[in-house]
Every structure is written in structure tokens, then in C-alpha cells.
C-alpha atoms as a PDB file:
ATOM      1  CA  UNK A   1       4.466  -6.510  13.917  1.00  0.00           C
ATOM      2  CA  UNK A   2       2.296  -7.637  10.868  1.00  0.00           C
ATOM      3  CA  UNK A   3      -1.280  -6.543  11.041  1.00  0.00           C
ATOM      4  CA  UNK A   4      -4.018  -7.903   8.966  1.00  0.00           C
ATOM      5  CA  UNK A   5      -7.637  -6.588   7.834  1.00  0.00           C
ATOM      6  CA  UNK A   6     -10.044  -7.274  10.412  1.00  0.00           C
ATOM      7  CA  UNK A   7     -14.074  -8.456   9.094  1.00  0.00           C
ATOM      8  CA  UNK A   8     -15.171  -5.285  10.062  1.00  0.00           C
ATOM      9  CA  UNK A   9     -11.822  -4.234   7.878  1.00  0.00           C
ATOM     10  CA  UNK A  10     -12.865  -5.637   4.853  1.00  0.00           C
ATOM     11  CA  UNK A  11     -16.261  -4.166   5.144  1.00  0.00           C
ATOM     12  CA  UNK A  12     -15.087  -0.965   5.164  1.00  0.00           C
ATOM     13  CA  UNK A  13     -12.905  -1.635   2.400  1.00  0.00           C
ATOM     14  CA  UNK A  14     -16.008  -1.998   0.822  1.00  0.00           C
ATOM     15  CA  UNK A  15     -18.568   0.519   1.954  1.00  0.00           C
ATOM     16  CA  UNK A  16     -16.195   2.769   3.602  1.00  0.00           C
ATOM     17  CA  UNK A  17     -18.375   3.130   6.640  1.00  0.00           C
ATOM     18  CA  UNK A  18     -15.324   4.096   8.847  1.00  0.00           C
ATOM     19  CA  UNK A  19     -14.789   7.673   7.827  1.00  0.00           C
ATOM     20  CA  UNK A  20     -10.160   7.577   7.505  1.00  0.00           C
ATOM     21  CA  UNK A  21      -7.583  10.278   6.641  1.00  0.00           C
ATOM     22  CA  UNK A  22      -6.163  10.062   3.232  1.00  0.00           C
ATOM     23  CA  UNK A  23      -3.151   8.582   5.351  1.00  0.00           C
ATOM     24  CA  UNK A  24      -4.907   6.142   7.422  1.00  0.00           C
ATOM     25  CA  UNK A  25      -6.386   4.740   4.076  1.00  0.00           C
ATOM     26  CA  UNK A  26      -2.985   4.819   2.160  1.00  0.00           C
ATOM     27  CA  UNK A  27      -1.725   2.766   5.378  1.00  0.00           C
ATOM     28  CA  UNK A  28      -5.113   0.451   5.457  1.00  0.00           C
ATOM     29  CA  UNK A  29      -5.014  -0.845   2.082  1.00  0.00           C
ATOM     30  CA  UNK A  30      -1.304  -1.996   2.195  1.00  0.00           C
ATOM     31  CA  UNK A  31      -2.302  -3.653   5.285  1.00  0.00           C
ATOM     32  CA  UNK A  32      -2.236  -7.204   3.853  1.00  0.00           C
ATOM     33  CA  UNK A  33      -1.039  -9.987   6.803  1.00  0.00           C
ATOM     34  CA  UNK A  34       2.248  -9.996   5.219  1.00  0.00           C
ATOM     35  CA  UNK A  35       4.196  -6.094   5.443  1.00  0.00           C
ATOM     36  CA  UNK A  36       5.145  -5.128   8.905  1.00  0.00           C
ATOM     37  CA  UNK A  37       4.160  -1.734  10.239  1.00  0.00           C
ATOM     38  CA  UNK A  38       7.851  -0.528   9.653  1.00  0.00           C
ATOM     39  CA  UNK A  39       6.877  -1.668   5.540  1.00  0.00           C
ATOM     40  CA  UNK A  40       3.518  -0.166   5.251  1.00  0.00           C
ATOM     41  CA  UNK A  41       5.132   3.374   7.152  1.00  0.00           C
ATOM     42  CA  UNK A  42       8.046   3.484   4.813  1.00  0.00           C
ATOM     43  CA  UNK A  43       5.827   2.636   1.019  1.00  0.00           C
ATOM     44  CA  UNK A  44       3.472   5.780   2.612  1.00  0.00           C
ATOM     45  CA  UNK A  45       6.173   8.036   4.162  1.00  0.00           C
ATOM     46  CA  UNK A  46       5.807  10.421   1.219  1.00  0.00           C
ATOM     47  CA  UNK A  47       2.192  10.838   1.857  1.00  0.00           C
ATOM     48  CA  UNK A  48       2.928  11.450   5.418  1.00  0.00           C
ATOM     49  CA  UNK A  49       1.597   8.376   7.414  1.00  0.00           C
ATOM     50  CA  UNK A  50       2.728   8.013  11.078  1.00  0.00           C
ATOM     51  CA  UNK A  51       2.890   5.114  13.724  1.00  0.00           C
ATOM     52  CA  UNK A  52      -0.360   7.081  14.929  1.00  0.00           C
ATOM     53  CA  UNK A  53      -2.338   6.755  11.923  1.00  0.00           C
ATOM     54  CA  UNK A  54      -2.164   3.102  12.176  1.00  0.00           C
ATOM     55  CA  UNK A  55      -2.945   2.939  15.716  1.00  0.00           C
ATOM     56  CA  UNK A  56      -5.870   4.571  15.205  1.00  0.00           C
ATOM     57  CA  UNK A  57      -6.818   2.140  12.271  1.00  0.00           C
ATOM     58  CA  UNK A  58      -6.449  -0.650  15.595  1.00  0.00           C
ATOM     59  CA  UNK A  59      -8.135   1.751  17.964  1.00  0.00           C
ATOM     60  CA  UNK A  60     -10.732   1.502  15.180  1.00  0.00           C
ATOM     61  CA  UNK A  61     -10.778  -1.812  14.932  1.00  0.00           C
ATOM     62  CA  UNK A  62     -10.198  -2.698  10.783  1.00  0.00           C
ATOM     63  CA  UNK A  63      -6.792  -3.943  11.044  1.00  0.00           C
ATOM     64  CA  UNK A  64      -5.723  -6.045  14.120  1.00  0.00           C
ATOM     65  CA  UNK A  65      -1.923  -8.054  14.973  1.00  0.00           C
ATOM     66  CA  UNK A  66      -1.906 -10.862  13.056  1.00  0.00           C
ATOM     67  CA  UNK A  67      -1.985 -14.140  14.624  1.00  0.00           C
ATOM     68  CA  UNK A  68       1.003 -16.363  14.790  1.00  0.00           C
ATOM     69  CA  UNK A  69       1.139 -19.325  12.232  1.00  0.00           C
ATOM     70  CA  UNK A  70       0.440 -22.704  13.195  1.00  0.00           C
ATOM     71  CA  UNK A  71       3.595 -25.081  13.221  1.00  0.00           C
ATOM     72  CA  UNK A  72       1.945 -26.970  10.094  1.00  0.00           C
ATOM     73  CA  UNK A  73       1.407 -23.977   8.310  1.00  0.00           C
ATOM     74  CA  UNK A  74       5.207 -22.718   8.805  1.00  0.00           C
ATOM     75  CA  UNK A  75       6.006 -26.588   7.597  1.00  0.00           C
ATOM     76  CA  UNK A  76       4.169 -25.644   4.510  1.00  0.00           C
ATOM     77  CA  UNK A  77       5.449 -22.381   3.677  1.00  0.00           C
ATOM     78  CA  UNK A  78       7.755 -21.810   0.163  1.00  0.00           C
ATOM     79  CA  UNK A  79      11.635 -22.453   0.655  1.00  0.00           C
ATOM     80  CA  UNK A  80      14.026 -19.505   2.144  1.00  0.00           C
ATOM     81  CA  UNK A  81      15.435 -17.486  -0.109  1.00  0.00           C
ATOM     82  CA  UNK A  82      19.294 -19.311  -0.192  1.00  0.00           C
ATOM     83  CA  UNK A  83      22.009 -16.081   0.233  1.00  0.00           C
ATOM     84  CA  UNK A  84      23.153 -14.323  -3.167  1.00  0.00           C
ATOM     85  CA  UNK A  85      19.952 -15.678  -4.931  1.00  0.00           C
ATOM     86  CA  UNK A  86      17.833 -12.777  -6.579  1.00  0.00           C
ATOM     87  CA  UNK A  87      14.431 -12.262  -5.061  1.00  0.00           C
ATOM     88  CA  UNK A  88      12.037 -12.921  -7.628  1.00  0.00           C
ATOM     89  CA  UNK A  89      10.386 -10.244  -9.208  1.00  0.00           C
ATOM     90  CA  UNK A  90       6.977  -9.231  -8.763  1.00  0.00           C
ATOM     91  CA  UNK A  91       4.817  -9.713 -11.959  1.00  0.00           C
ATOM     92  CA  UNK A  92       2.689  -6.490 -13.222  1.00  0.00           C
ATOM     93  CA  UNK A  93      -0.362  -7.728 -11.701  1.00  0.00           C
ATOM     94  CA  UNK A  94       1.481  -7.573  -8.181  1.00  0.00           C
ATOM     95  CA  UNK A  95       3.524  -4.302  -9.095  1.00  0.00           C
ATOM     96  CA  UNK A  96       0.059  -2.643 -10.300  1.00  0.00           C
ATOM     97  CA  UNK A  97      -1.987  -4.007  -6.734  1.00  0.00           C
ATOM     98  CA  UNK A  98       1.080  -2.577  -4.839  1.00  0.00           C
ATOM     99  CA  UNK A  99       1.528   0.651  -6.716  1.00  0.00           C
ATOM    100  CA  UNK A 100      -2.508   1.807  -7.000  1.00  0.00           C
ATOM    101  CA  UNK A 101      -2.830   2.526  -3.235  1.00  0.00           C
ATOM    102  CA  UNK A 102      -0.091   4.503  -3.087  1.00  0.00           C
ATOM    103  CA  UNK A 103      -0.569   7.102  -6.305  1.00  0.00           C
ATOM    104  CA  UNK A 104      -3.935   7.141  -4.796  1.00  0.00           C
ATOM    105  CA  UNK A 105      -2.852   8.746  -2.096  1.00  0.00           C
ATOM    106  CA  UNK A 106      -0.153  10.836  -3.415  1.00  0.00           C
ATOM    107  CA  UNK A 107      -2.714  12.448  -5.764  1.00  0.00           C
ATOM    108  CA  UNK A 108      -5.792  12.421  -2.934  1.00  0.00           C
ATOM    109  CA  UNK A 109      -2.994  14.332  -0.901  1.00  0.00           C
ATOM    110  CA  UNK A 110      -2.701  17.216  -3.427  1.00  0.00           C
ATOM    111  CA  UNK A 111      -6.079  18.843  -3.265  1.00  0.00           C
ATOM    112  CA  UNK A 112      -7.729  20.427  -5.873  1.00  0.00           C
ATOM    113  CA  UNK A 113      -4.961  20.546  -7.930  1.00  0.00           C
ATOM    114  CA  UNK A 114      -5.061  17.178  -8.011  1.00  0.00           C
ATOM    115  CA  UNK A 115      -8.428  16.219  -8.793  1.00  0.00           C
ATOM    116  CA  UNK A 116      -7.535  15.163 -12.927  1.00  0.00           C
ATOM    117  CA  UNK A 117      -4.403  13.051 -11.455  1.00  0.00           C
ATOM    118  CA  UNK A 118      -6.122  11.535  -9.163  1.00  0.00           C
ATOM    119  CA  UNK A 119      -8.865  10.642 -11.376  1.00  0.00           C
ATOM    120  CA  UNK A 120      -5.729   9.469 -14.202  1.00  0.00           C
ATOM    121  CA  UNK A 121      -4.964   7.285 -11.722  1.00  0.00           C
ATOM    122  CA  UNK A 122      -8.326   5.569 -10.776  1.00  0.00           C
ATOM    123  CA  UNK A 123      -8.778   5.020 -14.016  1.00  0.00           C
ATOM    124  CA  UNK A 124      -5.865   3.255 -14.841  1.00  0.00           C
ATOM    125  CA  UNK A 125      -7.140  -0.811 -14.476  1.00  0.00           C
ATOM    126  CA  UNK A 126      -4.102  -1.987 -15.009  1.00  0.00           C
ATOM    127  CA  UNK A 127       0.065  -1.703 -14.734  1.00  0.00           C
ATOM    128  CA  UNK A 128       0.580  -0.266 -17.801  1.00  0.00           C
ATOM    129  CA  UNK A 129      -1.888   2.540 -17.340  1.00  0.00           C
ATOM    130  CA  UNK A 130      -0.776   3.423 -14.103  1.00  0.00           C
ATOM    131  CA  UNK A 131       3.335   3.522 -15.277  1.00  0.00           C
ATOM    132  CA  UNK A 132       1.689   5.806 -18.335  1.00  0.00           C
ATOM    133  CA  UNK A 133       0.307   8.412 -15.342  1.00  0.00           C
ATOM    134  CA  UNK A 134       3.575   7.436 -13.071  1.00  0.00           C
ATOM    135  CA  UNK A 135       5.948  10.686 -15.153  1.00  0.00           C
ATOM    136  CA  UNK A 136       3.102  13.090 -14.126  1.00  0.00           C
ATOM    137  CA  UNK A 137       2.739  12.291 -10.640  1.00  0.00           C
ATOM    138  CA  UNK A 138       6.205  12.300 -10.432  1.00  0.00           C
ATOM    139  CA  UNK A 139       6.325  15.754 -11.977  1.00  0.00           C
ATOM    140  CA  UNK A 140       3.759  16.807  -9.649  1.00  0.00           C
ATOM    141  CA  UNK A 141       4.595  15.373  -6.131  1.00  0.00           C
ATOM    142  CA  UNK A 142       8.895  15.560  -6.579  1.00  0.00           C
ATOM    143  CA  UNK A 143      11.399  12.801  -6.754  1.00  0.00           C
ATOM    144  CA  UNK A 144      11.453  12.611  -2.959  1.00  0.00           C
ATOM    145  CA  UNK A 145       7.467  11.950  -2.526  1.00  0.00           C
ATOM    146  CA  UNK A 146       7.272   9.528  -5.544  1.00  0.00           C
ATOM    147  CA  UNK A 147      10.282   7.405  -4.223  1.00  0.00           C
ATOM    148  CA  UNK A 148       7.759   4.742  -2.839  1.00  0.00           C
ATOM    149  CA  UNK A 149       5.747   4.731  -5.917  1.00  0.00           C
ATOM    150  CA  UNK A 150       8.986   3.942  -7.999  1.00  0.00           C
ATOM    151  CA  UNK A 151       9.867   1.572  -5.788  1.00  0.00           C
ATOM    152  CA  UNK A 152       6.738   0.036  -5.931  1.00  0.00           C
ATOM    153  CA  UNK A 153       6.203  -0.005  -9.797  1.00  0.00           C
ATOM    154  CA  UNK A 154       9.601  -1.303  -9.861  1.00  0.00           C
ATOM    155  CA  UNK A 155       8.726  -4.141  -8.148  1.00  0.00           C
ATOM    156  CA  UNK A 156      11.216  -4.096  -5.442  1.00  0.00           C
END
């Protein structure tokens, strides 16, 4: 199932009016109308998200199922992918809008200790700045935790 932001979902994006566990906002902002559920749980499974953290984002009403395409707008969708070709790569902007949410919430999920990370990280505006704070999350969280980030600065 794909899920998308709902208008009172991108509101809260904004004013965070809807009070969310550091997990239900890791999950929330990789809600985008493209990842499935099984996507968005398995970039935050090292911050500990759970199939009931983004029901409750539903229950809540910010995200919602994403409606079926029209049959014109399936027409005029890119090309599949032809088998053995690479996937394209995702530039830096993409790897850095992919790979913020998730150091966000692998440094909001550390506590007090941390705070300076965590800060490091919203800081960093743009790829490059986040990779430079990637080595000491890593250091911090384990190899098993930062998996998703890696993948996700990675671009895969």
C-alpha cells in the first residue's frame, strides 16, 4: 500500500500541530505517494518504527492510501526499467532529501546524548554536510542502526 500526505498532513508538516513519536515522524516524512509501507518500515527499522506507528499516523488522519492512477496518467508515466539495466542513481539533492529524515531520527532517538548530533545534523543544508556528520552517527548509533542511513546516502 502507498500512502500519501493528507492537507491536514502537510499542515502539520508545517506547524506540527499533531503532537507524533520520534517514530511516527521518521515514518511521516518518508511518506511521499511513492514508498510502500513495507519501504518507509524498512528505511526506519533502526529507529524502531512499527506497522502501528503508521496506523496511527491514518487513525490521525495526515497520511491516507493513495488513490489509484488514472489510465492517462499510467499512459504517461517514464518507461520500465528493461531487465539487467542499472537503476539510475539518485542525484545528491535526492540522496540528501532521503537521508535528512532518517539521521533525524536516529539522533532525536538518542536522548540527551544526542542533543549536539542531532543539532550536526539539522544543520547540515545540504548532502555533503550531512555525509560529513554520517561517520559520527554511525559511531554513535552502530553499523546495524545506521544501515538505512547508508543505504540512503548511498542512493540505493
Amino acid at each position: 500500500m502507498v500512502l500519501e500526505k493528507t492537507a491536514l498532513g502537510l499542515q502539520v508538516l508545517k506547524d506540527r500541530s499533531v503532537p507524533l513519536t520520534p517514530q511516527q515522524r521518521a515514518a511521516f516524512i518518508l511518506v511521499d505517494g511513492k514508498r510502500t509501507v513495507e519501504d518507509i518500515l524498512l528505511a526506519t527499522a533502526g529507529v524502531g518504527v512499527k506497522v502501528d506507528d503508521i496506523r496511527q499516523l491514518v487513525v490521525a488522519g495526515v497520511v491516507a492510501e493513495m488513490v489509484a492512477p488514472t489510465p492517462a496518467a499510467t499512459a504517461a508515466a517514464p518507461r520500465a526499467m528493461q531487465e539487467g539495466e542499472a537503476a539510475p542513481r539518485a542525484n545528491p539533492e535526492e540522496r540528501y532529501r532521503n537521508s535528512y529524515p532518517i539521521a533525524v531520527a536516529l539522533t532525536s532517538g538518542m536522548g540527551l546524548r544526542g542533543v549536539r548530533l542531532n543539532m550536526a545534523v539539522e544543520t547540515a543544508k545540504n548532502y555533503e554536510e550531512l555525509l560529513a556528520v554520517a561517520a559520527k552517527i554511525k559511531e554513535a548509533v552502530g553499523d546495524e542502526k545506521f544501515e538505512p542511513l547508508r543505504k540512503a546516502l548511498k542512493g540505493s
